[in-house]
C-alpha atoms as a PDB file:
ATOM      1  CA  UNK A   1       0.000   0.000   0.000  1.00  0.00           C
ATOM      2  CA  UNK A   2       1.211   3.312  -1.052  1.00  0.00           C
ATOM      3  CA  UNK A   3       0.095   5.669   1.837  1.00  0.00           C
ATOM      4  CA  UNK A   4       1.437   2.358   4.819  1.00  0.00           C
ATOM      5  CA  UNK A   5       4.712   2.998   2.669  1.00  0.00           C
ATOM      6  CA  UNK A   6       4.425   7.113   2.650  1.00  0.00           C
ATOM      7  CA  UNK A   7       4.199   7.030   6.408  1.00  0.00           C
ATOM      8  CA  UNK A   8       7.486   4.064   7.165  1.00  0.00           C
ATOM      9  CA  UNK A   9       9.342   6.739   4.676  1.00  0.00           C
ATOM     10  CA  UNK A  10       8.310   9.278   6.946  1.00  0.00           C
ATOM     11  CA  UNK A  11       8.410   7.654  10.174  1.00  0.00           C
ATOM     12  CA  UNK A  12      12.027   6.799   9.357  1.00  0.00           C
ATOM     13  CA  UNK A  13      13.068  10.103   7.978  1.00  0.00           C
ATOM     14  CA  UNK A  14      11.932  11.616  11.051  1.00  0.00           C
ATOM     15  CA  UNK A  15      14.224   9.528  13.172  1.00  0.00           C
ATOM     16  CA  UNK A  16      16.944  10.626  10.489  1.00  0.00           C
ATOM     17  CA  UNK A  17      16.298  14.535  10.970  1.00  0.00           C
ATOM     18  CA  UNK A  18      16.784  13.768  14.691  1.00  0.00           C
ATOM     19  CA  UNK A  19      20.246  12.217  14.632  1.00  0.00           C
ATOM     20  CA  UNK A  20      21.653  14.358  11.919  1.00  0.00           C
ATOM     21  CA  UNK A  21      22.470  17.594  13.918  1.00  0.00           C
ATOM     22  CA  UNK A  22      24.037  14.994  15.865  1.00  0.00           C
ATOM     23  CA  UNK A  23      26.078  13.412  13.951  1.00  0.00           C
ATOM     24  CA  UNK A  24      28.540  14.849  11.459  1.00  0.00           C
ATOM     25  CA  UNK A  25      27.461  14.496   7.571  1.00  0.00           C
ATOM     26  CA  UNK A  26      28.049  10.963   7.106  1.00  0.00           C
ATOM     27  CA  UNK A  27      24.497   9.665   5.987  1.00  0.00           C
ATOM     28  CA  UNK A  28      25.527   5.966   6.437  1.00  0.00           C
ATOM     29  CA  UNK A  29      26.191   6.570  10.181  1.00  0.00           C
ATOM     30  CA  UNK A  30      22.840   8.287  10.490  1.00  0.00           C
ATOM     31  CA  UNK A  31      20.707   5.998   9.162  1.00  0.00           C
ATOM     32  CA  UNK A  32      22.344   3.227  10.933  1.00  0.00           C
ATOM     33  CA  UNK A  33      21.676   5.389  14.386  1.00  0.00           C
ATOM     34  CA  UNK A  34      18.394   6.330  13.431  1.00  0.00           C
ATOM     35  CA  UNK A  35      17.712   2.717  12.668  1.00  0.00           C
ATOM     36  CA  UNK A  36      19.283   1.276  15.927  1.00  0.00           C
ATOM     37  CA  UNK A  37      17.275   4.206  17.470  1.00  0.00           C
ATOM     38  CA  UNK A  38      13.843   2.987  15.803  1.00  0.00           C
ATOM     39  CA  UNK A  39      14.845  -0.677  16.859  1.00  0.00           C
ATOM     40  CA  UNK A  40      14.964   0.323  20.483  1.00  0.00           C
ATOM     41  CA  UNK A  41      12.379   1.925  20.682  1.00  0.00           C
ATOM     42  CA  UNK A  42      10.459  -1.254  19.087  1.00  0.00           C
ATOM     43  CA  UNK A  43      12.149  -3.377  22.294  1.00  0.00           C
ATOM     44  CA  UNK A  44      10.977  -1.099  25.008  1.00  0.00           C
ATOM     45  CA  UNK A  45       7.392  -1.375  22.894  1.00  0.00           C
ATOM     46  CA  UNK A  46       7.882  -4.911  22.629  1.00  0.00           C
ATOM     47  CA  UNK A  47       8.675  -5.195  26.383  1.00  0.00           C
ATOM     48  CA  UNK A  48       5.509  -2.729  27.567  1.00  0.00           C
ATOM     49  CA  UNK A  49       3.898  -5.010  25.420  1.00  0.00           C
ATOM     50  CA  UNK A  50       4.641  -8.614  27.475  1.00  0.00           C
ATOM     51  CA  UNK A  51       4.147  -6.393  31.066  1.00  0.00           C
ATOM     52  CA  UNK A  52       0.822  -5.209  29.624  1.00  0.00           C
ATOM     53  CA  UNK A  53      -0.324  -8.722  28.573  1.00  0.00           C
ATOM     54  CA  UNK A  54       1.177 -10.459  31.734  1.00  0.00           C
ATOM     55  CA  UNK A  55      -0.602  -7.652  33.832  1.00  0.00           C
ATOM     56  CA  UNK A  56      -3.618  -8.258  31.960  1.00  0.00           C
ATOM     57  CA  UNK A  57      -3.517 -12.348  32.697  1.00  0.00           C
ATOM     58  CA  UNK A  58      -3.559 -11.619  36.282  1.00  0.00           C
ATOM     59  CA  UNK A  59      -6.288  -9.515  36.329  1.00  0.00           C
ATOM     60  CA  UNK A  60      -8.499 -12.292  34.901  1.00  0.00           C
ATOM     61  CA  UNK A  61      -6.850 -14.885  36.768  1.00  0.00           C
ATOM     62  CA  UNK A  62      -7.904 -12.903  40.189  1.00  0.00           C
ATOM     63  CA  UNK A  63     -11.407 -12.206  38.481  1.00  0.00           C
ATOM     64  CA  UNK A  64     -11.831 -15.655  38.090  1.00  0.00           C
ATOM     65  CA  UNK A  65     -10.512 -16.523  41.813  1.00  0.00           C
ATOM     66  CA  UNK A  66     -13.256 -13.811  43.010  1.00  0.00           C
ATOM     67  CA  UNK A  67     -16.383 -15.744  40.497  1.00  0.00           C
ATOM     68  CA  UNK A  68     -15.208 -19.319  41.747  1.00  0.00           C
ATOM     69  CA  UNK A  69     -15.635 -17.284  45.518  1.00  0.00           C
ATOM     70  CA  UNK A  70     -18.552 -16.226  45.176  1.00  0.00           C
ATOM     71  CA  UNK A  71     -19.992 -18.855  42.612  1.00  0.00           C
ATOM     72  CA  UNK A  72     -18.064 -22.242  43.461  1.00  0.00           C
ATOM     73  CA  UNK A  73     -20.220 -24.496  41.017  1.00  0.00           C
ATOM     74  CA  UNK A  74     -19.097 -21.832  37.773  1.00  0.00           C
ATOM     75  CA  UNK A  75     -15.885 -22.866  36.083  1.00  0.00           C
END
């Protein structure tokens, strides 16, 4: 899709702009940093991710403790 690939260009260019005062004028060097930038920030995503779901698993878990309390013949 046209416009999906529009936005990577410019999610990744945006990264770019953001190293570049940064780093010299090499261009190589600044995409590589603004793609090992973009690729940490997918980790610490990826990582909120798991704690969400995991958080999320013990909610229900307890939810279910609570309905089995109060309800002992529901499974």
């Amino acid at each position: 899709d046209p416009d999906y690939l529009d936005g990577l260009v410019e999610f990744f260019e945006a990264h770019y702009r953001e190293v570049s005062p940064k780093r010299g004028g090499n261009p190589y060097k600044q995409a590589v940093l603004a793609a090992l930038n973009i690729t940490e920030e997918l980790f610490r995503e990826r990582d909120r991710n798991e704690e969400l779901k995991a958080n999320v698993r013990e909610r229900c878990e307890r939810i279910q403790e609570l309905i089995q309390k109060i309800d002992p013949t529901r499974s």
